[in-house]
N, C-alpha and C. Protein backbone atom coordinates (compact mmCIF):
# COMPACT_ATOMS: atom_id res chain seq x y z
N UNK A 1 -8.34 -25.42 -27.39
CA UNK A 1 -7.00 -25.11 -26.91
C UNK A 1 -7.09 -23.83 -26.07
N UNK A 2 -6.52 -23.73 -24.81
CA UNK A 2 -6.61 -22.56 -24.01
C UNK A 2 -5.39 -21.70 -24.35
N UNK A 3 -5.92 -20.38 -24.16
CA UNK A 3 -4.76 -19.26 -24.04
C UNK A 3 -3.43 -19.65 -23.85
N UNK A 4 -3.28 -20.05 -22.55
CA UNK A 4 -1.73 -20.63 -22.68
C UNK A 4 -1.30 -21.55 -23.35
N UNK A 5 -2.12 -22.50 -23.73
CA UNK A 5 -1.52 -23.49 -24.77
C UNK A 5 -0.96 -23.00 -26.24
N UNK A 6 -1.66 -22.33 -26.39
CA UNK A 6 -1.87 -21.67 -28.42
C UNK A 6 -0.46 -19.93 -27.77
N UNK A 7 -0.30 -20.04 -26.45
CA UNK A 7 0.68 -19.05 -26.47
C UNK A 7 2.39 -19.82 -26.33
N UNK A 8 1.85 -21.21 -25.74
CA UNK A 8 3.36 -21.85 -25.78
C UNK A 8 3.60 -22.29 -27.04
N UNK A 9 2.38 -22.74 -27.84
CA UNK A 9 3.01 -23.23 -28.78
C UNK A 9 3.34 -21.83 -29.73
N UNK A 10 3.15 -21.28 -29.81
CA UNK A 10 3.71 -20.05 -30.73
C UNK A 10 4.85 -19.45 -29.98
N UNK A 11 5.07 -19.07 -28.83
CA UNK A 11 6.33 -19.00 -28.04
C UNK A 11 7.54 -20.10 -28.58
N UNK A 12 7.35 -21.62 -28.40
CA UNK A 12 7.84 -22.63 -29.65
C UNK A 12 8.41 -22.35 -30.81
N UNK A 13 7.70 -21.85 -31.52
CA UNK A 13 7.86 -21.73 -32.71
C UNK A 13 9.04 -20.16 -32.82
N UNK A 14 9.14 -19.57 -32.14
CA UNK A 14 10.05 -18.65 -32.33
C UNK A 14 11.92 -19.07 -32.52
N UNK A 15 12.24 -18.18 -32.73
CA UNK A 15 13.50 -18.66 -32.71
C UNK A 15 14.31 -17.34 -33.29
N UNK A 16 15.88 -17.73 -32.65
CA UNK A 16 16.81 -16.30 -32.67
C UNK A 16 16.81 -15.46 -31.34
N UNK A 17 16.94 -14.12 -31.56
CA UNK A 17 16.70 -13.00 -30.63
C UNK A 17 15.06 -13.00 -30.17
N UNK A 18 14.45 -13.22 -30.59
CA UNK A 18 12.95 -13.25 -30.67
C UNK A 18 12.56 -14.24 -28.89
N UNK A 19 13.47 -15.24 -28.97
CA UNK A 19 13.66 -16.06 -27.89
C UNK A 19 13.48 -15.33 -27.08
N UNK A 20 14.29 -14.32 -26.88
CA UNK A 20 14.62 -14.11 -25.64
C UNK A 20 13.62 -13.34 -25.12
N UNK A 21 12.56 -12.35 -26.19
CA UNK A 21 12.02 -11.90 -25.74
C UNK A 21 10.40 -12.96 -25.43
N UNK A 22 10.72 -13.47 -26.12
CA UNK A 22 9.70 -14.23 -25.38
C UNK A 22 9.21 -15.43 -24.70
N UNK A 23 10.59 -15.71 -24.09
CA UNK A 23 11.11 -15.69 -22.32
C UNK A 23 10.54 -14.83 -21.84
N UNK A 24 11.26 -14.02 -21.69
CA UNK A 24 10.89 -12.51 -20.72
C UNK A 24 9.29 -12.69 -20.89
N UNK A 25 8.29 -12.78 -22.12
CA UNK A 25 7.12 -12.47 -22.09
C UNK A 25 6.47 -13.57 -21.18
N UNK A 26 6.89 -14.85 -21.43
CA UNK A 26 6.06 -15.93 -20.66
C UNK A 26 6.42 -15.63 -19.19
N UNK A 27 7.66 -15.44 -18.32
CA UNK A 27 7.62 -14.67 -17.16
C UNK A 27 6.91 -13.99 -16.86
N UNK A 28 6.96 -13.14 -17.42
CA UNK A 28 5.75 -12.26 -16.99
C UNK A 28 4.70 -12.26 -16.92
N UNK A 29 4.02 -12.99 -18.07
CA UNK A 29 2.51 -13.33 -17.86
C UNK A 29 2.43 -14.56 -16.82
N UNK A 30 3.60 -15.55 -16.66
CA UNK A 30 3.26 -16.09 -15.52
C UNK A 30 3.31 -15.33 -14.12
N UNK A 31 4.25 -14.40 -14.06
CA UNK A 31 4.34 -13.64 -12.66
C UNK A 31 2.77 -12.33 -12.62
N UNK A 32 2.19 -11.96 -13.42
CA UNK A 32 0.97 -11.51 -13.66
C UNK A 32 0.06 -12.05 -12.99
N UNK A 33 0.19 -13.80 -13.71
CA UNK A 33 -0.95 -14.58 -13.26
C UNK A 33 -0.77 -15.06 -11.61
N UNK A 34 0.00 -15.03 -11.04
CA UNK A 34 0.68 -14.98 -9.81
C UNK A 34 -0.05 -14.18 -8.98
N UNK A 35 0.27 -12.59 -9.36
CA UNK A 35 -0.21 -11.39 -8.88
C UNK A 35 -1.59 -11.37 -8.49
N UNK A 36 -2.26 -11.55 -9.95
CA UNK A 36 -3.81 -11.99 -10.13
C UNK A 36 -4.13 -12.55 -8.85
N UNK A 37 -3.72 -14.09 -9.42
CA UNK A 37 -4.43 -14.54 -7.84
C UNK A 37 -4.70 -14.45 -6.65
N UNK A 38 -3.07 -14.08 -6.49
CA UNK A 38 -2.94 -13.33 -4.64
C UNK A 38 -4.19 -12.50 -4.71
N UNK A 39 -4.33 -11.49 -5.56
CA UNK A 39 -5.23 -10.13 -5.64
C UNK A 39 -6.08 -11.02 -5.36
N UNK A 40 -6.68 -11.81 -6.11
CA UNK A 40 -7.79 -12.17 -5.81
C UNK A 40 -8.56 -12.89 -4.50
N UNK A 41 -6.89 -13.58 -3.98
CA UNK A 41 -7.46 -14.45 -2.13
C UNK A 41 -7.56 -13.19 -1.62
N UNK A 42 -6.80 -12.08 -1.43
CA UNK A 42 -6.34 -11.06 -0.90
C UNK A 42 -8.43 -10.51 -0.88
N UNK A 43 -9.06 -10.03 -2.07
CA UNK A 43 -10.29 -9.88 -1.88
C UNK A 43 -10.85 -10.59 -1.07
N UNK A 44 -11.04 -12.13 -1.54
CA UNK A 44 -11.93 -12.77 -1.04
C UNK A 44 -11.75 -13.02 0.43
N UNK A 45 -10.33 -13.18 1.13
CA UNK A 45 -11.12 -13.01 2.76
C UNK A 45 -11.01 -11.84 3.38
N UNK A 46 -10.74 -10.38 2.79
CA UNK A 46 -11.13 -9.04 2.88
C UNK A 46 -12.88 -9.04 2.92
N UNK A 47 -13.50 -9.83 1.35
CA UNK A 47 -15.25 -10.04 1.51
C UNK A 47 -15.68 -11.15 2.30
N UNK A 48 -14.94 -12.20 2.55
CA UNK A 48 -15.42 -12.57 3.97
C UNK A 48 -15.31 -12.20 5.45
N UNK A 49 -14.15 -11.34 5.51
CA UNK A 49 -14.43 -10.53 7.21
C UNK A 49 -15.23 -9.13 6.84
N UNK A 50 -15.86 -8.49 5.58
CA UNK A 50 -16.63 -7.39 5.45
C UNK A 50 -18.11 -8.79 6.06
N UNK A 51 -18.39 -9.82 5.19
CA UNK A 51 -19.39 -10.55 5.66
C UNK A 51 -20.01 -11.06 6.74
N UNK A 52 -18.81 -11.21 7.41
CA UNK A 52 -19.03 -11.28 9.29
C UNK A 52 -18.96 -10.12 10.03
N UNK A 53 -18.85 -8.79 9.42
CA UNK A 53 -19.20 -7.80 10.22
C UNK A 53 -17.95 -7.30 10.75
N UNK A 54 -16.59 -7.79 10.36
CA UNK A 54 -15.65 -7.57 10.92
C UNK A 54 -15.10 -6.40 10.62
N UNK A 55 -15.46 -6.18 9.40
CA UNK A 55 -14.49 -4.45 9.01
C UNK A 55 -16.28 -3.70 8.57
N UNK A 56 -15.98 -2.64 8.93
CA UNK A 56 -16.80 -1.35 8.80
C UNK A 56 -16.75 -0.87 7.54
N UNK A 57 -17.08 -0.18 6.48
CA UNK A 57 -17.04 0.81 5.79
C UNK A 57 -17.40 0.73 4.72
């Protein structure tokens, strides 16, 4: 079972005020994982124009 699975299902299992906060928590770790990625294309064709010689430094 992956991370997010064993986190929805316990997210599931909540209930009450507790809800709400973890709403708010799965947002966020989805908007995180969002972030992440961009960050990460954002590197990778930053290290492919360092690879063609295109940026200096």
């Amino acid at each position: 079972m992956s991370v997010r699975e064993q986190l929805v299902r316990e997210l599931n299992n909540l209930s009450g005020p507790d809800e709400t906060l973890a709403a708010l928590y799965a947002e966020f770790a989805e908007e995180d994982r969002e972030l992440a990625e961009e960050g990460m294309a954002e590197y990778a064709e930053a290290l492919k124009h360092y690879e063609l010689g295109e940026i200096c430094g």
